[in-house]
PDB file of N, CA and C in Angstrom:
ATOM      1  N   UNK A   1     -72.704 -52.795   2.100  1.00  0.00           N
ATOM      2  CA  UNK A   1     -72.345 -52.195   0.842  1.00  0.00           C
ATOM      3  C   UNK A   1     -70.826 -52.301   0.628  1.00  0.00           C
ATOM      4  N   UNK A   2     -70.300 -52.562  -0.606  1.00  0.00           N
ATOM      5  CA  UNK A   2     -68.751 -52.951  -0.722  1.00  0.00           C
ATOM      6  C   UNK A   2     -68.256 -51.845  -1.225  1.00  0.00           C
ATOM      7  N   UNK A   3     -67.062 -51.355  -0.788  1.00  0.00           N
ATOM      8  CA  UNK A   3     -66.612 -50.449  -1.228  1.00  0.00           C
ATOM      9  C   UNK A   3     -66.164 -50.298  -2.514  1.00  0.00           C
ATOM     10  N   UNK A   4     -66.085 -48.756  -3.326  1.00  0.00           N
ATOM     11  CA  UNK A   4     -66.068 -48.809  -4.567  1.00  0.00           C
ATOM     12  C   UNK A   4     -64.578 -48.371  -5.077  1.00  0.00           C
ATOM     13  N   UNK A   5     -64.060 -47.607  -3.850  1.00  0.00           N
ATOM     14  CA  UNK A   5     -62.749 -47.158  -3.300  1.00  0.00           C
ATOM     15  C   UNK A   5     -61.358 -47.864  -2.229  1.00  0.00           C
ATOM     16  N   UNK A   6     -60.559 -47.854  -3.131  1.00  0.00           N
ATOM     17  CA  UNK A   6     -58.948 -48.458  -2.231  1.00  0.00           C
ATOM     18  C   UNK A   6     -58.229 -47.256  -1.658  1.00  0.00           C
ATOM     19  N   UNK A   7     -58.374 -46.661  -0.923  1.00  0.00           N
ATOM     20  CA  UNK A   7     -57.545 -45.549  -0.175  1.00  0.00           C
ATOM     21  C   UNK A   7     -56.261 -45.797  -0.078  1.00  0.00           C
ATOM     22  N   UNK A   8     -55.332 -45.075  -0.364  1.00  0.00           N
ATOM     23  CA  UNK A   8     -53.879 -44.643  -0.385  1.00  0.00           C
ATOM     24  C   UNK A   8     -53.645 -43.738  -0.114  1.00  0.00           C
ATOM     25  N   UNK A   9     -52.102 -43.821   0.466  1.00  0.00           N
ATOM     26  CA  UNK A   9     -51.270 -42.589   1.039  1.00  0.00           C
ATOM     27  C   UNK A   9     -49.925 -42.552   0.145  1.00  0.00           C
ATOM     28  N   UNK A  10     -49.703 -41.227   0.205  1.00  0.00           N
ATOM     29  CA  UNK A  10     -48.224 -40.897  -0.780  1.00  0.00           C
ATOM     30  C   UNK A  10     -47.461 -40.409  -0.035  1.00  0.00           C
ATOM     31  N   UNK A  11     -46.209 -40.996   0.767  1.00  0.00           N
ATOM     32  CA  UNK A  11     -45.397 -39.531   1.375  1.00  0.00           C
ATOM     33  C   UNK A  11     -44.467 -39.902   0.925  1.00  0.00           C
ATOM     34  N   UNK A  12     -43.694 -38.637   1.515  1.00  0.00           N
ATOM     35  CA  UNK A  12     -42.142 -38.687   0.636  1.00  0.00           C
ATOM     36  C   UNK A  12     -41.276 -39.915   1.852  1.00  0.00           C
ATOM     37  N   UNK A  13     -40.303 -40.612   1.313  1.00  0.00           N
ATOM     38  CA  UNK A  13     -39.623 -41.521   1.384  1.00  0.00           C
ATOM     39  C   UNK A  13     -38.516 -40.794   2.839  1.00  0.00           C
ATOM     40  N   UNK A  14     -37.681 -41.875   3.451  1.00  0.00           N
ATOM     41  CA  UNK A  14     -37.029 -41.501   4.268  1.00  0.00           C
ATOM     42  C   UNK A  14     -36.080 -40.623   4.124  1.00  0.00           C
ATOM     43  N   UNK A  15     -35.587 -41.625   3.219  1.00  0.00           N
ATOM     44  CA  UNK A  15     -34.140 -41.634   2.376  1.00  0.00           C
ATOM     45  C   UNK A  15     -34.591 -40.179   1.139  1.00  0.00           C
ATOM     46  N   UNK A  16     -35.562 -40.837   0.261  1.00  0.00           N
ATOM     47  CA  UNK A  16     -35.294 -40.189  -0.797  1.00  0.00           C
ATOM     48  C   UNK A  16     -36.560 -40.950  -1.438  1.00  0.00           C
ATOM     49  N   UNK A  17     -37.206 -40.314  -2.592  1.00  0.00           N
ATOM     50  CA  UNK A  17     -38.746 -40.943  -3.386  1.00  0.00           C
ATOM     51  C   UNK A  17     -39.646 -41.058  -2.770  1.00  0.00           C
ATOM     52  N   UNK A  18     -40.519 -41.950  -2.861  1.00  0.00           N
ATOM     53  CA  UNK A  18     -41.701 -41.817  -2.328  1.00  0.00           C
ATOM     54  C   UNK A  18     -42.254 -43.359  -1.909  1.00  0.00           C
ATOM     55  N   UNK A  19     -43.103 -43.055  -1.038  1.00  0.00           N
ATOM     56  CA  UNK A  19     -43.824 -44.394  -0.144  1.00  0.00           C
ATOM     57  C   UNK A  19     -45.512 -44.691  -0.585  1.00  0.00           C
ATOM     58  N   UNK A  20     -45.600 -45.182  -1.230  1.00  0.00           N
ATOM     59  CA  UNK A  20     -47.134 -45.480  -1.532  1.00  0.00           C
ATOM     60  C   UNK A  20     -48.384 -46.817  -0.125  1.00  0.00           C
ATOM     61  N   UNK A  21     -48.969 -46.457   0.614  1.00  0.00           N
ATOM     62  CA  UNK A  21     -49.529 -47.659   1.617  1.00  0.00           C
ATOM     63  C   UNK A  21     -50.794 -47.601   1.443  1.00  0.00           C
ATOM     64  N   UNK A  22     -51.618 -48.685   1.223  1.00  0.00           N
ATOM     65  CA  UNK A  22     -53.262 -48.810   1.079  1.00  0.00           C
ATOM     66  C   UNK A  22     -53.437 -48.588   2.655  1.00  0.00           C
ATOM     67  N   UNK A  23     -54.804 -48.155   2.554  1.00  0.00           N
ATOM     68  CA  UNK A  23     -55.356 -48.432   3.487  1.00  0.00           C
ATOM     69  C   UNK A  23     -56.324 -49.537   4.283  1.00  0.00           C
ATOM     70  N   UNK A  24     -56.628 -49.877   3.383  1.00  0.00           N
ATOM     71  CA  UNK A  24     -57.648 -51.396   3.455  1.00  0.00           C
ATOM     72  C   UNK A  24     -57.255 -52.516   3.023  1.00  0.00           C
ATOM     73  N   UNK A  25     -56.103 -52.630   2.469  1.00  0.00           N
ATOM     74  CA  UNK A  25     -55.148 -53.947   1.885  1.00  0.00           C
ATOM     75  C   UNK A  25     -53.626 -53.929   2.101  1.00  0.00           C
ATOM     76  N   UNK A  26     -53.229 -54.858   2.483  1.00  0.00           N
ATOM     77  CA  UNK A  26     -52.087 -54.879   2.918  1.00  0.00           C
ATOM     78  C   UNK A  26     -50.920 -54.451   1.803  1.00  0.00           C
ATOM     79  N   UNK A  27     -51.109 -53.446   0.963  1.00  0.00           N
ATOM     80  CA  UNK A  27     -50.001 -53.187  -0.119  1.00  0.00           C
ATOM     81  C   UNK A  27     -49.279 -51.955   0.493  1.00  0.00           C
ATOM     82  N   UNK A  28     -47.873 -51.955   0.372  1.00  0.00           N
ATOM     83  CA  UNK A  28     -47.175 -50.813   0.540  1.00  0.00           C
ATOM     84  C   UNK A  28     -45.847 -51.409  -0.335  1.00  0.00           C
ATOM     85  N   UNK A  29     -45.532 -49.971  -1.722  1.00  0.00           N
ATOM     86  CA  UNK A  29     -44.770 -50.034  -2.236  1.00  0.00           C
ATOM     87  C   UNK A  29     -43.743 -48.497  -2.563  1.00  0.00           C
ATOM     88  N   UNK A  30     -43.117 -48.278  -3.281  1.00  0.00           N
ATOM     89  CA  UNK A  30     -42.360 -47.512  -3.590  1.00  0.00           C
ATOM     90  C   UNK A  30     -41.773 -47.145  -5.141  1.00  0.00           C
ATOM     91  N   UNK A  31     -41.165 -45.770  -4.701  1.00  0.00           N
ATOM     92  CA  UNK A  31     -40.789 -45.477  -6.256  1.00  0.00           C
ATOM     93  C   UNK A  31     -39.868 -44.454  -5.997  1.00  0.00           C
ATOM     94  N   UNK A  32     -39.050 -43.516  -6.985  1.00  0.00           N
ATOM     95  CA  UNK A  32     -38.372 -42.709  -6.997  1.00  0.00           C
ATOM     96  C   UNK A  32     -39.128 -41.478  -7.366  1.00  0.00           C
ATOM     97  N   UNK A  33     -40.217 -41.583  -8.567  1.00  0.00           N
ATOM     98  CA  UNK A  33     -40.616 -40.040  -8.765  1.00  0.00           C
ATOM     99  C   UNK A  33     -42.160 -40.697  -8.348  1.00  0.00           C
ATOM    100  N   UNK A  34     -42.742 -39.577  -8.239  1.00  0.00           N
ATOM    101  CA  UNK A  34     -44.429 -39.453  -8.066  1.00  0.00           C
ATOM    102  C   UNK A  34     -45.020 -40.721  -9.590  1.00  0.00           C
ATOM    103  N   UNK A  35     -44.622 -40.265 -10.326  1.00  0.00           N
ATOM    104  CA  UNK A  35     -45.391 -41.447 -11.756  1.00  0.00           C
ATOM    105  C   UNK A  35     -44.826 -43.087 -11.486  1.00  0.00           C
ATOM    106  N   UNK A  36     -43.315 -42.964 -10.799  1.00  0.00           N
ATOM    107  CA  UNK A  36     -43.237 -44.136 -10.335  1.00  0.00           C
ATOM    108  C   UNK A  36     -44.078 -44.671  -9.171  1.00  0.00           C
ATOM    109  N   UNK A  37     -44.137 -44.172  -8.196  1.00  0.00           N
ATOM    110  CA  UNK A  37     -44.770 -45.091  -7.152  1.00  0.00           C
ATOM    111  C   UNK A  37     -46.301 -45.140  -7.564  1.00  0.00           C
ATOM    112  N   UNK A  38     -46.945 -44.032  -8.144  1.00  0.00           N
ATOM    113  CA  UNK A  38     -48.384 -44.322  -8.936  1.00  0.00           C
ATOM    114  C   UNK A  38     -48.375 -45.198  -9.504  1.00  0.00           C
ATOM    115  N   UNK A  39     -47.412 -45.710 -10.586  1.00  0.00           N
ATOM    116  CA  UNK A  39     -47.648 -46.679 -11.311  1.00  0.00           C
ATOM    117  C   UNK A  39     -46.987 -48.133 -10.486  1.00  0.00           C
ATOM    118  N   UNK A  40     -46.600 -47.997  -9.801  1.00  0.00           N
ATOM    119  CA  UNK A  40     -45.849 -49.356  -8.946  1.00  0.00           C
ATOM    120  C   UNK A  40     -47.410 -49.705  -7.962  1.00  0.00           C
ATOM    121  N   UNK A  41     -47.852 -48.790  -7.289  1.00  0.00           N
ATOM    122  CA  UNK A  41     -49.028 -48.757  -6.412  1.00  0.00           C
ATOM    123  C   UNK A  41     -50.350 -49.538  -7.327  1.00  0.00           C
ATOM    124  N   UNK A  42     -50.638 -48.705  -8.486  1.00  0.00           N
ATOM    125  CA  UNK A  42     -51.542 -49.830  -9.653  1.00  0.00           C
ATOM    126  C   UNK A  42     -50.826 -50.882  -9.780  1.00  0.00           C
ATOM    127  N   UNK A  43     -49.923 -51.303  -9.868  1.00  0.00           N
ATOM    128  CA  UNK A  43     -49.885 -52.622  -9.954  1.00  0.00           C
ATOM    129  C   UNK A  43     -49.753 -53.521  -9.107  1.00  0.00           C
ATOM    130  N   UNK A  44     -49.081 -53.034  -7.818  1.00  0.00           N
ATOM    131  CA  UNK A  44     -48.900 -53.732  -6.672  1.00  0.00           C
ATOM    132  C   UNK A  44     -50.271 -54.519  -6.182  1.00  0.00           C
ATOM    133  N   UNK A  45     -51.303 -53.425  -6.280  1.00  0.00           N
ATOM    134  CA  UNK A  45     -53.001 -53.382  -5.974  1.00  0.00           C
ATOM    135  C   UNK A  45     -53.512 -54.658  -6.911  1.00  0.00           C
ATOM    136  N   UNK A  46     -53.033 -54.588  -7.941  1.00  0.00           N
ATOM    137  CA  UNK A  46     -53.448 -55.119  -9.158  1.00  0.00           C
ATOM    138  C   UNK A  46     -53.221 -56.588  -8.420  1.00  0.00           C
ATOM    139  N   UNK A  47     -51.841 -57.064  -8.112  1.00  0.00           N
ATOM    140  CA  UNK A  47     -51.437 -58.046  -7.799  1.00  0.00           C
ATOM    141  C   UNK A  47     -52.051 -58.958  -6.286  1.00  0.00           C
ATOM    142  N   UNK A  48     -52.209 -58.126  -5.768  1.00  0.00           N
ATOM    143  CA  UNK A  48     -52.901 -58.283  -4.178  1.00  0.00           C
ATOM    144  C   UNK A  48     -54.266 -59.081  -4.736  1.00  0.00           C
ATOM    145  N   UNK A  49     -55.011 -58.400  -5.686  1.00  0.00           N
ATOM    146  CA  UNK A  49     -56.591 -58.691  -6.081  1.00  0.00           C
ATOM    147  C   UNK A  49     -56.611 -59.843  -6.859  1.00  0.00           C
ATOM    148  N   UNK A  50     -55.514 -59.616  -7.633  1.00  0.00           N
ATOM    149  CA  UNK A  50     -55.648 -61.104  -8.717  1.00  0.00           C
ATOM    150  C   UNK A  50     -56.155 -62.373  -8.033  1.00  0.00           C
ATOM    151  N   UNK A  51     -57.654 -63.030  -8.613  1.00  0.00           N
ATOM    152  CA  UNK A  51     -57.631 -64.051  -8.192  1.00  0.00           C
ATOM    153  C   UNK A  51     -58.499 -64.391  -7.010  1.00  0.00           C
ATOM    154  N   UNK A  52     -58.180 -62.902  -5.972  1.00  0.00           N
ATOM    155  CA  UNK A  52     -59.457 -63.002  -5.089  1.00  0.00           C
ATOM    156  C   UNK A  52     -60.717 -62.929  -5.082  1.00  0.00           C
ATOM    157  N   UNK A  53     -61.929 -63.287  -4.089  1.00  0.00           N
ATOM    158  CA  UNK A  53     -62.641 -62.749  -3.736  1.00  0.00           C
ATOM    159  C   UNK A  53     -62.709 -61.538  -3.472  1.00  0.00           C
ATOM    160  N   UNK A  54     -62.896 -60.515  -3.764  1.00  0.00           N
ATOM    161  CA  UNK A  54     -63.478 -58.746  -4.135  1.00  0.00           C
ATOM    162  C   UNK A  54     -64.428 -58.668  -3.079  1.00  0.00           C
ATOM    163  N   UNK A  55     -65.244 -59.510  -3.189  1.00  0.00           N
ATOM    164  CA  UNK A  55     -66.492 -59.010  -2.329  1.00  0.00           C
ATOM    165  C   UNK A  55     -66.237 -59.494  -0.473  1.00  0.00           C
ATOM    166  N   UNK A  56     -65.150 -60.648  -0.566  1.00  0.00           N
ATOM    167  CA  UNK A  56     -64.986 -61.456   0.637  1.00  0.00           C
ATOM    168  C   UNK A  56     -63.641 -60.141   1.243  1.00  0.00           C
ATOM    169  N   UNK A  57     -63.124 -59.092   0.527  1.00  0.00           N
ATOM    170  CA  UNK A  57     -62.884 -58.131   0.998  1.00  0.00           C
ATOM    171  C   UNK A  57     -62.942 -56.773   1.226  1.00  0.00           C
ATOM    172  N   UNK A  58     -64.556 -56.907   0.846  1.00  0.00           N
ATOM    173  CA  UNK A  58     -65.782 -55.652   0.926  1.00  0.00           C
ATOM    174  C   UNK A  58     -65.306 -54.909  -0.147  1.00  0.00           C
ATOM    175  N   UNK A  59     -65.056 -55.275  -1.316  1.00  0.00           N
ATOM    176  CA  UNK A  59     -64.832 -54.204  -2.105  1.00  0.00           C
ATOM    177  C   UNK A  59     -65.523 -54.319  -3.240  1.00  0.00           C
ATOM    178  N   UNK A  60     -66.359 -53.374  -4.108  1.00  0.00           N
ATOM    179  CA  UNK A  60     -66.648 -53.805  -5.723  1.00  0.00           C
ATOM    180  C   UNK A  60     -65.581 -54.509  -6.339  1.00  0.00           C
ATOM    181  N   UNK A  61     -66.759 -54.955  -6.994  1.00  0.00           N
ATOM    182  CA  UNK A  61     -65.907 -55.886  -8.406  1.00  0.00           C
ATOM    183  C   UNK A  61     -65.005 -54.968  -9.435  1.00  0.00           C
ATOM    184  N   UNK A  62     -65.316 -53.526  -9.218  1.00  0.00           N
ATOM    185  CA  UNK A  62     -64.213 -53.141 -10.162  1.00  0.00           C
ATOM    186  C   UNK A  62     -63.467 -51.565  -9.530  1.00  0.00           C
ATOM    187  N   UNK A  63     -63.111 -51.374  -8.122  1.00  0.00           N
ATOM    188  CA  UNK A  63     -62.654 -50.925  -7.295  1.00  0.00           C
ATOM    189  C   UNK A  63     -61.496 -49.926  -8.251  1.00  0.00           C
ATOM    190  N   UNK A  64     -61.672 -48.674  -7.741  1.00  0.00           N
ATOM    191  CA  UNK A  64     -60.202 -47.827  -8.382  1.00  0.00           C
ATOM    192  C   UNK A  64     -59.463 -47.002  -6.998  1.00  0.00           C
ATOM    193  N   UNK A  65     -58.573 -46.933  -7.189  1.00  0.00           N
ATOM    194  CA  UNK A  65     -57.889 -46.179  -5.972  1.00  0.00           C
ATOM    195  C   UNK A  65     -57.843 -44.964  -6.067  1.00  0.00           C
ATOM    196  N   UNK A  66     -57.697 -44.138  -4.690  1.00  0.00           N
ATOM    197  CA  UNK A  66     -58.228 -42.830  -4.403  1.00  0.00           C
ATOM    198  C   UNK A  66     -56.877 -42.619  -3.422  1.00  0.00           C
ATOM    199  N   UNK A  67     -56.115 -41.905  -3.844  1.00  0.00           N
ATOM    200  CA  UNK A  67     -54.385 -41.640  -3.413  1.00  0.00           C
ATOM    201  C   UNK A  67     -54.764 -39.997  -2.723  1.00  0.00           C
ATOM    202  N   UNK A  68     -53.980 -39.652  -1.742  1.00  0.00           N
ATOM    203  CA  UNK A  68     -53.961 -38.697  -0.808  1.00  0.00           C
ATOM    204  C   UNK A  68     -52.135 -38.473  -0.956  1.00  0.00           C
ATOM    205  N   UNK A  69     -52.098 -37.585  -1.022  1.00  0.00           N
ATOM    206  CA  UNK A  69     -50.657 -37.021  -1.362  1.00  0.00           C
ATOM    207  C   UNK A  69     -50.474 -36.236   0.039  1.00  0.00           C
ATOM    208  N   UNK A  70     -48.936 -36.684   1.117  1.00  0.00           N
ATOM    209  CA  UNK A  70     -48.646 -36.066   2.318  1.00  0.00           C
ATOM    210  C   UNK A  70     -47.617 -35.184   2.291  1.00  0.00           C
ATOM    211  N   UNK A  71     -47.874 -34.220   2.040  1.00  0.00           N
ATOM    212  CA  UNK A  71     -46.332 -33.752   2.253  1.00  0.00           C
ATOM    213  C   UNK A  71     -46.274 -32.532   3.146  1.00  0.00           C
ATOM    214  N   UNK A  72     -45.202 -32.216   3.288  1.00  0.00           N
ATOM    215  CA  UNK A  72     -44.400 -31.595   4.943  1.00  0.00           C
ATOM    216  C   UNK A  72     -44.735 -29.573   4.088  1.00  0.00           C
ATOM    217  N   UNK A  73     -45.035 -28.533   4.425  1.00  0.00           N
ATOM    218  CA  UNK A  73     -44.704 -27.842   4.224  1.00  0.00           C
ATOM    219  C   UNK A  73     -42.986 -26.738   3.716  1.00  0.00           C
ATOM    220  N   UNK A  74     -42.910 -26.465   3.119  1.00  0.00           N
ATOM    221  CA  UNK A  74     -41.445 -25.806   3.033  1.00  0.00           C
ATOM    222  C   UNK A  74     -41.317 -25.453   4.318  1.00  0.00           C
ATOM    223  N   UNK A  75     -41.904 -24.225   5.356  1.00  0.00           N
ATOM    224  CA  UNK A  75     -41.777 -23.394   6.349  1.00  0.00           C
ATOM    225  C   UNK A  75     -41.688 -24.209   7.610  1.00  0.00           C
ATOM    226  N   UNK A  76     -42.317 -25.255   7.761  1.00  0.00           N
ATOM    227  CA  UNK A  76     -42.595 -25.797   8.718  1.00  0.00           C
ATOM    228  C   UNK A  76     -41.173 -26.578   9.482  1.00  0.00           C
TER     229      UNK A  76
END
């Protein structure tokens, strides 16, 4: 069965912004605010797929991503 889902991670950046990394495709990009790296991450994804085989990398033909947001507690 091909997956219908691209898993992502959001954490905050070293420096500063944020780190967007798939989990099942080799994309990892970046941004400064949260709407940036969301929207850099859709397209990055976008770009990875163009053109491929979908199914030759277990995924549906019309796959949406499913983002997990990491972040550190204040207290901690």
């Amino acid at each position: 069965m091909r997956q219908r889902t691209i898993k992502a991670v959001i954490r905050p950046g070293e420096q500063s912004g944020y780190v967007a990394e798939c989990l099942e495709i080799p994309v990892v990009t970046q941004g400064a605010t949260l709407d940036e790296v969301t929207q850099n991450l859709k397209e990055a994804v976008e770009l990875h797929t163009a053109g491929e085989d979908l199914a030759a990398l277990g995924l549906a033909s019309d796959p949406t991503i499913l983002v997990t947001l990491e972040l550190t507690p204040a207290h901690a």
